[in-house]
PDB file of N, CA and C in Angstrom:
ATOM      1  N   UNK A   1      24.970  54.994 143.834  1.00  0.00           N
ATOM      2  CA  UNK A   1      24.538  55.127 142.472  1.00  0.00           C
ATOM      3  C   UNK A   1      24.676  56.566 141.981  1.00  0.00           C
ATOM      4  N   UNK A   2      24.411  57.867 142.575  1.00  0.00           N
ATOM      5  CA  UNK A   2      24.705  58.854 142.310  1.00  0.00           C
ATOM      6  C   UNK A   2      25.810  59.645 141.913  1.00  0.00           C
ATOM      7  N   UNK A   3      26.743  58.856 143.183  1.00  0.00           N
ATOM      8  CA  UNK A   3      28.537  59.347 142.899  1.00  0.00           C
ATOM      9  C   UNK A   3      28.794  58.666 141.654  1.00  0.00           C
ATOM     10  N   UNK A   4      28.480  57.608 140.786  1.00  0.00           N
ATOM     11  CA  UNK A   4      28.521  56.994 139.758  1.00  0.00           C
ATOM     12  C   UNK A   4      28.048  58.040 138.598  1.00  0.00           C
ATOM     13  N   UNK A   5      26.727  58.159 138.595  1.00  0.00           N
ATOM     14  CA  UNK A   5      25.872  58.902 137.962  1.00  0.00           C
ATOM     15  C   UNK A   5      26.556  60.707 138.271  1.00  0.00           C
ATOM     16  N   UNK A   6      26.966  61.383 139.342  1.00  0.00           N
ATOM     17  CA  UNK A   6      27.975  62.705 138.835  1.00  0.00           C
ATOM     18  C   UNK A   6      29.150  62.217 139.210  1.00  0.00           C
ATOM     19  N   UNK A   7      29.775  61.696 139.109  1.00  0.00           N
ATOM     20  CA  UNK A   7      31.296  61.229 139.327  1.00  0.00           C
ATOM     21  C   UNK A   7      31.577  62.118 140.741  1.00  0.00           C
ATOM     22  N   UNK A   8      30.590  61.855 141.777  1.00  0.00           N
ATOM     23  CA  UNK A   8      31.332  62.055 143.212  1.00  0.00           C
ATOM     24  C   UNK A   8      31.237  63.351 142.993  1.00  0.00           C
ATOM     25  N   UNK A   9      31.953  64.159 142.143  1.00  0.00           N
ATOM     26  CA  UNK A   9      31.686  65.447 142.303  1.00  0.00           C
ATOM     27  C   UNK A   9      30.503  66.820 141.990  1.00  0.00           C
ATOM     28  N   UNK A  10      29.532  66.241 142.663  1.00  0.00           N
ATOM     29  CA  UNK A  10      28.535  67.198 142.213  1.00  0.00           C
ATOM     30  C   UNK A  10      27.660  67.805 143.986  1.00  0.00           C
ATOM     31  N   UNK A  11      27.257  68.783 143.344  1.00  0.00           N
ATOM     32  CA  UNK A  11      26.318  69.917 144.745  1.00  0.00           C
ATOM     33  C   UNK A  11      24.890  67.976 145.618  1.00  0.00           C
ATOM     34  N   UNK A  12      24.739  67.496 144.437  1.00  0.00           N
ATOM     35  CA  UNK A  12      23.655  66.190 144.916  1.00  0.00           C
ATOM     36  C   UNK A  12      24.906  66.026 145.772  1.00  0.00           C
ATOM     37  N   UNK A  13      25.659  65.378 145.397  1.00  0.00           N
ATOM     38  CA  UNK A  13      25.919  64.221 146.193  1.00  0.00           C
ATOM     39  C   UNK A  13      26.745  64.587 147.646  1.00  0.00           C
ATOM     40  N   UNK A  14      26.845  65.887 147.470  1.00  0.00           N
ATOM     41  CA  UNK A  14      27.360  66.377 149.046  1.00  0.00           C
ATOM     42  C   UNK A  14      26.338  66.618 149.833  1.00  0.00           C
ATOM     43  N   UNK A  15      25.176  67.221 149.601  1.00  0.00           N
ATOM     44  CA  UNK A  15      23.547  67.394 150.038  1.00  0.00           C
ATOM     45  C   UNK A  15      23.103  65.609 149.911  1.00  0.00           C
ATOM     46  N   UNK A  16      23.095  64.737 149.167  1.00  0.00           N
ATOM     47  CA  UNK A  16      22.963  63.361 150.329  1.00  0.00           C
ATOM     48  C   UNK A  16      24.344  62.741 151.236  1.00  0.00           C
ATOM     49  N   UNK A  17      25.263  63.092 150.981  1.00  0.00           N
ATOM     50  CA  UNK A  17      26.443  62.877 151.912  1.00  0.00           C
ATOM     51  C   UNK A  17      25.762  63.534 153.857  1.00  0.00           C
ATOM     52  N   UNK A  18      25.817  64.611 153.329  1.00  0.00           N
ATOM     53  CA  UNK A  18      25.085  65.670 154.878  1.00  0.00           C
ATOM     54  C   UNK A  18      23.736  64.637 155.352  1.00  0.00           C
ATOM     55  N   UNK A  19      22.745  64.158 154.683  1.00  0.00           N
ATOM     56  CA  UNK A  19      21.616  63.591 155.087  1.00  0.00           C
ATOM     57  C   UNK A  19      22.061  62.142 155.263  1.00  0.00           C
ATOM     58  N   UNK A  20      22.781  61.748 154.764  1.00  0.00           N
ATOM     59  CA  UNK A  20      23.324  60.243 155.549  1.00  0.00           C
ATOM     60  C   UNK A  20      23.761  60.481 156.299  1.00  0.00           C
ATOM     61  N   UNK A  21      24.843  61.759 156.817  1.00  0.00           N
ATOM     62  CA  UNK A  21      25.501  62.122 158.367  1.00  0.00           C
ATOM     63  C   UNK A  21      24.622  62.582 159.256  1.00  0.00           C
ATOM     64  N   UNK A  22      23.602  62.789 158.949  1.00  0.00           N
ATOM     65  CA  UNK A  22      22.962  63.508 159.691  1.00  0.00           C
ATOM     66  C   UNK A  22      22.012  62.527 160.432  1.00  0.00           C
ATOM     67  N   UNK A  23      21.852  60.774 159.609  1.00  0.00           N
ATOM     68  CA  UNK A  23      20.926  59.478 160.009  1.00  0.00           C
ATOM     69  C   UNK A  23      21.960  59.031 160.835  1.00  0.00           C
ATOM     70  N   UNK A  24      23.480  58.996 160.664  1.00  0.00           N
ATOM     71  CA  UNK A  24      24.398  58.550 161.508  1.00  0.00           C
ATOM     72  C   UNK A  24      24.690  59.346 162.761  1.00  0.00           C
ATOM     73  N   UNK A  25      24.574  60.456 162.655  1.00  0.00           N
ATOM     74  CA  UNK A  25      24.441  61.107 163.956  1.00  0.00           C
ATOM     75  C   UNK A  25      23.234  61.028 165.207  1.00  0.00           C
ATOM     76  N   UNK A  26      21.974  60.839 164.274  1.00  0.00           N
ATOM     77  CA  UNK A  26      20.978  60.828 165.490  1.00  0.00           C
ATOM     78  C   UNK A  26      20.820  59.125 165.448  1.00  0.00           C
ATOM     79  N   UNK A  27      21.639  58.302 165.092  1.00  0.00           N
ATOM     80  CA  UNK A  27      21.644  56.903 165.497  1.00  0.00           C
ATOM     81  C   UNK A  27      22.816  56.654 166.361  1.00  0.00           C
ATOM     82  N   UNK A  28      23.271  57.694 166.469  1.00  0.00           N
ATOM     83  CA  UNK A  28      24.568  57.843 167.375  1.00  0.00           C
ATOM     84  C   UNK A  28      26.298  57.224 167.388  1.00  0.00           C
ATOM     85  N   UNK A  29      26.062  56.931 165.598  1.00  0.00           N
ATOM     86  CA  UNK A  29      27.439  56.769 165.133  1.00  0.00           C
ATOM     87  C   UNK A  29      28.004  57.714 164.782  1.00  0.00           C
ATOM     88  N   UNK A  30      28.297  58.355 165.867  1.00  0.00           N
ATOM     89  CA  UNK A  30      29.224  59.759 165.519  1.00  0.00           C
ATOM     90  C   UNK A  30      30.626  59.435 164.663  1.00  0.00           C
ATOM     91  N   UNK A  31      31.630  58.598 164.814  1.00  0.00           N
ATOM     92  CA  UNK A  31      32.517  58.332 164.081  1.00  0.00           C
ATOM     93  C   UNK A  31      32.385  58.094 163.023  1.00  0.00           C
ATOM     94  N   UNK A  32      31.885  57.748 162.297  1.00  0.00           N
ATOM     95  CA  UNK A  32      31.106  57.752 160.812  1.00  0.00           C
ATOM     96  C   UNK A  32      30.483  59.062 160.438  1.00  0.00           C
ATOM     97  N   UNK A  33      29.151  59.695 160.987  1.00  0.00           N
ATOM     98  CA  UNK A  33      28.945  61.070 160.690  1.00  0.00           C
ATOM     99  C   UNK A  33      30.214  61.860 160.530  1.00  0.00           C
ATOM    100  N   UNK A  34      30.650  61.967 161.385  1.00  0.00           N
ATOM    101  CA  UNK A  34      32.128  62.811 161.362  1.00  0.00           C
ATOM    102  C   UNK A  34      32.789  62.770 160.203  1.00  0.00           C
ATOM    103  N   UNK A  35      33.115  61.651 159.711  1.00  0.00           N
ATOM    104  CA  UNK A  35      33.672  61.482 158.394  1.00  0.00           C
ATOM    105  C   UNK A  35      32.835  61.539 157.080  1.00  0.00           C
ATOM    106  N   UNK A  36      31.469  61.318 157.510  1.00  0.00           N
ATOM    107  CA  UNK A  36      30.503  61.711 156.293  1.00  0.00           C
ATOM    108  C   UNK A  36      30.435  63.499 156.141  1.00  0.00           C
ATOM    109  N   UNK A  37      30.514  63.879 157.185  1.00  0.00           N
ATOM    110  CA  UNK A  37      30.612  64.950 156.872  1.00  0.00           C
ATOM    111  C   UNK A  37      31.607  66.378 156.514  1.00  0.00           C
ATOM    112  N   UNK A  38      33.212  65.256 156.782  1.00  0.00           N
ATOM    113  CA  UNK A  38      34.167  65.796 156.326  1.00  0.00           C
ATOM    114  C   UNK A  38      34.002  65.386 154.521  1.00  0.00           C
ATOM    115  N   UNK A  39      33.614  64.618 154.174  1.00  0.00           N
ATOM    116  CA  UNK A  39      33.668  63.984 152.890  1.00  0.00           C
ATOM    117  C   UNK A  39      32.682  65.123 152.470  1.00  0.00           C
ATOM    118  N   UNK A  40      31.457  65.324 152.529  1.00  0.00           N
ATOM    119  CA  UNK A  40      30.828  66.381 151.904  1.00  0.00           C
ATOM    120  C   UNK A  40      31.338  67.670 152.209  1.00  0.00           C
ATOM    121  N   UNK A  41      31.731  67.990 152.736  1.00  0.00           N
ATOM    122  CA  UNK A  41      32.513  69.320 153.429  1.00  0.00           C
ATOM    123  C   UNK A  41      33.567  69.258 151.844  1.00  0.00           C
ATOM    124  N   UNK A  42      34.169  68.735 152.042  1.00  0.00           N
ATOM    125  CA  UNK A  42      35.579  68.516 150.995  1.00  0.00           C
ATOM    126  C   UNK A  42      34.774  68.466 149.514  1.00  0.00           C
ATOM    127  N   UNK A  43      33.691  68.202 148.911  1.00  0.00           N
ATOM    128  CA  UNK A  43      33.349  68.096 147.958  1.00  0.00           C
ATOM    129  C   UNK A  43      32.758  69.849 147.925  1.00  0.00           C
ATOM    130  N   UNK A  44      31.921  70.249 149.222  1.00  0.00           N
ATOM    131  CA  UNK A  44      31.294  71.397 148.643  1.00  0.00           C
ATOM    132  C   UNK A  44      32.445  72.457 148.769  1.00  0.00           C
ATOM    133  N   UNK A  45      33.369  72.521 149.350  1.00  0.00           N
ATOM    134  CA  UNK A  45      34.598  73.553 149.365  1.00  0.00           C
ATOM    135  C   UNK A  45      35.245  73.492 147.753  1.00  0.00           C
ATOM    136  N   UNK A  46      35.358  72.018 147.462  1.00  0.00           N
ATOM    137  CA  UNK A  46      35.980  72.649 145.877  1.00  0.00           C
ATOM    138  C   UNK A  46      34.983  72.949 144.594  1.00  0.00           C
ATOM    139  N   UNK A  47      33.722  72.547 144.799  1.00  0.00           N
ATOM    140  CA  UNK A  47      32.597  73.248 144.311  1.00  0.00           C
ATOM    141  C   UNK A  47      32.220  74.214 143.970  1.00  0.00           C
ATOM    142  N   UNK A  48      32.312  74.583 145.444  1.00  0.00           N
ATOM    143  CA  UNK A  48      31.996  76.238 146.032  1.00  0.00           C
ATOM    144  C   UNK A  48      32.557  76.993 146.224  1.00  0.00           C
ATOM    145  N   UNK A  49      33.320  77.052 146.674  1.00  0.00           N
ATOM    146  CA  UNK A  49      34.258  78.036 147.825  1.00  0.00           C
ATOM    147  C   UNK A  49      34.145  78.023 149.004  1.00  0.00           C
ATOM    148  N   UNK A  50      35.463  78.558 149.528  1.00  0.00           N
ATOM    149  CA  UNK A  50      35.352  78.551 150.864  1.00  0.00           C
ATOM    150  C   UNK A  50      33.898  79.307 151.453  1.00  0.00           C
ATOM    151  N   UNK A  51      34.162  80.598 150.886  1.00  0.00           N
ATOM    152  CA  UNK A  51      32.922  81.835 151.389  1.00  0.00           C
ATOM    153  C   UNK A  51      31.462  80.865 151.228  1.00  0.00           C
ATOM    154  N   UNK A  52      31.204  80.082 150.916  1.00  0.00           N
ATOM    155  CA  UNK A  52      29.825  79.777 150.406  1.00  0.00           C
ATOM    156  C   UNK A  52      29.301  79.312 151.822  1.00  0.00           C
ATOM    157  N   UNK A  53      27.799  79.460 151.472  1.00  0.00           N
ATOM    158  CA  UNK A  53      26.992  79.682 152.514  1.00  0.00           C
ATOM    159  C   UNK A  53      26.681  78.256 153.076  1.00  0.00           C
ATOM    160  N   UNK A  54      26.666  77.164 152.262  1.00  0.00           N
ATOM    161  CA  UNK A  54      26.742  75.665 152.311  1.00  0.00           C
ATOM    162  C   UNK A  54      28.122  75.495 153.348  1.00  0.00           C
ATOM    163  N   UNK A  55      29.183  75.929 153.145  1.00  0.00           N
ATOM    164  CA  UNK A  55      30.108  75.409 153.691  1.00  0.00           C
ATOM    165  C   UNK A  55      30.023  76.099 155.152  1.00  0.00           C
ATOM    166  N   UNK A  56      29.253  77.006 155.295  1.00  0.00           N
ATOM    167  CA  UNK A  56      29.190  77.300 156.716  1.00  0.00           C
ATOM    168  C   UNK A  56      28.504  76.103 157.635  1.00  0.00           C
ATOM    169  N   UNK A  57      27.466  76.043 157.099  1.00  0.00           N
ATOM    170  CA  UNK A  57      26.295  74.896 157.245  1.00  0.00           C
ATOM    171  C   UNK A  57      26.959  73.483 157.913  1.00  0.00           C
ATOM    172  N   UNK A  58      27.753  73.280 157.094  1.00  0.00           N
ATOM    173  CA  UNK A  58      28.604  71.986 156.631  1.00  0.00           C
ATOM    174  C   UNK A  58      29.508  71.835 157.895  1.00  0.00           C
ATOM    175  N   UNK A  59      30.598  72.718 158.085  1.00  0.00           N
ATOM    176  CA  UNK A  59      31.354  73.151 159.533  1.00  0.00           C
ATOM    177  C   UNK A  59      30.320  73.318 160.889  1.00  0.00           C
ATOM    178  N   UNK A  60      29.218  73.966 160.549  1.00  0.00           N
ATOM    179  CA  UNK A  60      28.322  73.807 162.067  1.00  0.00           C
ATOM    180  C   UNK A  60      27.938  72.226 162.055  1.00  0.00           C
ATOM    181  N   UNK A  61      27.568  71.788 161.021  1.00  0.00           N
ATOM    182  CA  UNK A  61      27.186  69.922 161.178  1.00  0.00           C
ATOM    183  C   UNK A  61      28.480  69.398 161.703  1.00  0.00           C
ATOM    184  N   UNK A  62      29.371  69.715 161.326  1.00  0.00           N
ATOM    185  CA  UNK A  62      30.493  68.591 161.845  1.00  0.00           C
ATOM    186  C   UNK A  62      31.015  69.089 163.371  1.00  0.00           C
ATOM    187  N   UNK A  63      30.628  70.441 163.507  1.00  0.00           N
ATOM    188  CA  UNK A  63      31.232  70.575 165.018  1.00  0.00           C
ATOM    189  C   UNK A  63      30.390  70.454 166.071  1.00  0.00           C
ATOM    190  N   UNK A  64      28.993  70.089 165.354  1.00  0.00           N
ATOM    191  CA  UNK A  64      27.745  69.531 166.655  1.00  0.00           C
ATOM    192  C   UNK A  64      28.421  67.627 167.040  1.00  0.00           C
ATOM    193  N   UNK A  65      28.553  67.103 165.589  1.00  0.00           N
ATOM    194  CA  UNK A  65      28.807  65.917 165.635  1.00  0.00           C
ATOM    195  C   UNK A  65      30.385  65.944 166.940  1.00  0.00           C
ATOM    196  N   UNK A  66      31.431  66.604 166.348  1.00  0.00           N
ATOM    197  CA  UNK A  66      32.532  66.450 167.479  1.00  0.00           C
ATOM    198  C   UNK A  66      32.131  66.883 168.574  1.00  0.00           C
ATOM    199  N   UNK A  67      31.372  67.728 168.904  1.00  0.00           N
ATOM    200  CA  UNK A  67      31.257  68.109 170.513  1.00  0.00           C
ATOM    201  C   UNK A  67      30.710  67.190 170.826  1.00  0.00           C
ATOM    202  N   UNK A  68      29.716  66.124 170.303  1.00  0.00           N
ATOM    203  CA  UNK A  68      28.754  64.987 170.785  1.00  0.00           C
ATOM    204  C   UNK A  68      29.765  63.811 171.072  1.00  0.00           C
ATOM    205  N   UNK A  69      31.189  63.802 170.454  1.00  0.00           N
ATOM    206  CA  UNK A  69      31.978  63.228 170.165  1.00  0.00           C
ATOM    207  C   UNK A  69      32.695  63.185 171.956  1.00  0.00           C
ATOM    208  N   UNK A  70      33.180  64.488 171.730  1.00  0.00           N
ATOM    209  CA  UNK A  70      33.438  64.669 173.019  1.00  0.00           C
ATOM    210  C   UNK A  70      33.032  64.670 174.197  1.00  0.00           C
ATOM    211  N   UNK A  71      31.560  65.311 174.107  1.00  0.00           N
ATOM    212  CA  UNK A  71      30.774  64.421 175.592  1.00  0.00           C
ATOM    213  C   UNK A  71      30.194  63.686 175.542  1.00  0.00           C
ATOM    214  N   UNK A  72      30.209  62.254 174.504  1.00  0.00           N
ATOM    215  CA  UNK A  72      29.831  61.015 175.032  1.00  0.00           C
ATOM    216  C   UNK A  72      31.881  60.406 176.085  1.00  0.00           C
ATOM    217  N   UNK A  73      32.739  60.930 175.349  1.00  0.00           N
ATOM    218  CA  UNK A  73      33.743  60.549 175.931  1.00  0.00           C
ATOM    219  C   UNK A  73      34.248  60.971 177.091  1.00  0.00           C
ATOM    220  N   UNK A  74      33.617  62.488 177.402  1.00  0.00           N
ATOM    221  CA  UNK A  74      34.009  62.749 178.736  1.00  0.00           C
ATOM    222  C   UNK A  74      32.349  61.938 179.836  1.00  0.00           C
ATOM    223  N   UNK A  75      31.453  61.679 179.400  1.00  0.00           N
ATOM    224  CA  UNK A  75      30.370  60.162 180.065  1.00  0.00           C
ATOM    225  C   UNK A  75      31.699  59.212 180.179  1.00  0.00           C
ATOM    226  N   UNK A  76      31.566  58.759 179.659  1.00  0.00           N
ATOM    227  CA  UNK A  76      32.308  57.600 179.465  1.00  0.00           C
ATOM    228  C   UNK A  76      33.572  57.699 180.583  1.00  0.00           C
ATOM    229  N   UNK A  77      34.614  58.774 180.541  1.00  0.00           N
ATOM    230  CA  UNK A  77      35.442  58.452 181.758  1.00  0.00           C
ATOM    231  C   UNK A  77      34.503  59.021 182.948  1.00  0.00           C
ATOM    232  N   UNK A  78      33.598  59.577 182.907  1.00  0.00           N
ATOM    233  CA  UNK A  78      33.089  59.665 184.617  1.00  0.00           C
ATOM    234  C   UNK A  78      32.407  58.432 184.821  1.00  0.00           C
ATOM    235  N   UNK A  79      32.021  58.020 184.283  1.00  0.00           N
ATOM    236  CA  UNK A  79      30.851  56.790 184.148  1.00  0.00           C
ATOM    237  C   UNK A  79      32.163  55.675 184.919  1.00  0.00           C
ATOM    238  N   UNK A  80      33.511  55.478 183.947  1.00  0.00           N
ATOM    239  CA  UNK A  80      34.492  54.833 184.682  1.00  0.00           C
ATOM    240  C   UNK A  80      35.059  54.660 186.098  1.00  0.00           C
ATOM    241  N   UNK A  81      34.956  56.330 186.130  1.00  0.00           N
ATOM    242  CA  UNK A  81      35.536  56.680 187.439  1.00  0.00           C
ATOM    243  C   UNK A  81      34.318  56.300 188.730  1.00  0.00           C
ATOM    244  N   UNK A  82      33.215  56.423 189.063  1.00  0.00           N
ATOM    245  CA  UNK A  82      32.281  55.936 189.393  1.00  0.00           C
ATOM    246  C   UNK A  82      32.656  54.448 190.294  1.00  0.00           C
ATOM    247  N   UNK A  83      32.476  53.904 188.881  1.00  0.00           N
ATOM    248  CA  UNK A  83      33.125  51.913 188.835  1.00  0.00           C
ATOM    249  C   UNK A  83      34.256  51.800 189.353  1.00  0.00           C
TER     250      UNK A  83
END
């Protein structure tokens, strides 16, 4: 209803973009966070700017989400190797 209400491009709707990635991350759908938070990433960069202090924010959220990314997948092949 919001992306409706600012046409997708507004400072709201990247600040609830981050807080829906952020319910998908500690529910442990990282593949989804990941992309929720490239999607707000991409809204506050042409917003903002690169330099802006949000977009730092924004890059530390998405590279907690990929490293989580990556060691559930390196579990996953030891967990294999194990079996």
């Amino acid at each position: 209803m919001r992306k409706r209400l600012y046409d997708g491009e507004h400072p709201v709707i990247a600040s609830n973009l981050e807080g829906l990635a952020m319910v998908e991350w500690k529910t442990r759908n990282l593949i989804k966070a990941a992309a929720t938070h490239c999607e707000a990433l991409v809204i506050r960069r042409r917003l903002l700017g690169a330099e802006h202090l949000d977009i730092a924010r924004s890059l530390n959220n998405l590279a907690l989400v990929l490293r989580d990314q990556a060691n559930l997948a390196k579990q996953k092949r030891t967990f294999a190797l194990r079996w």
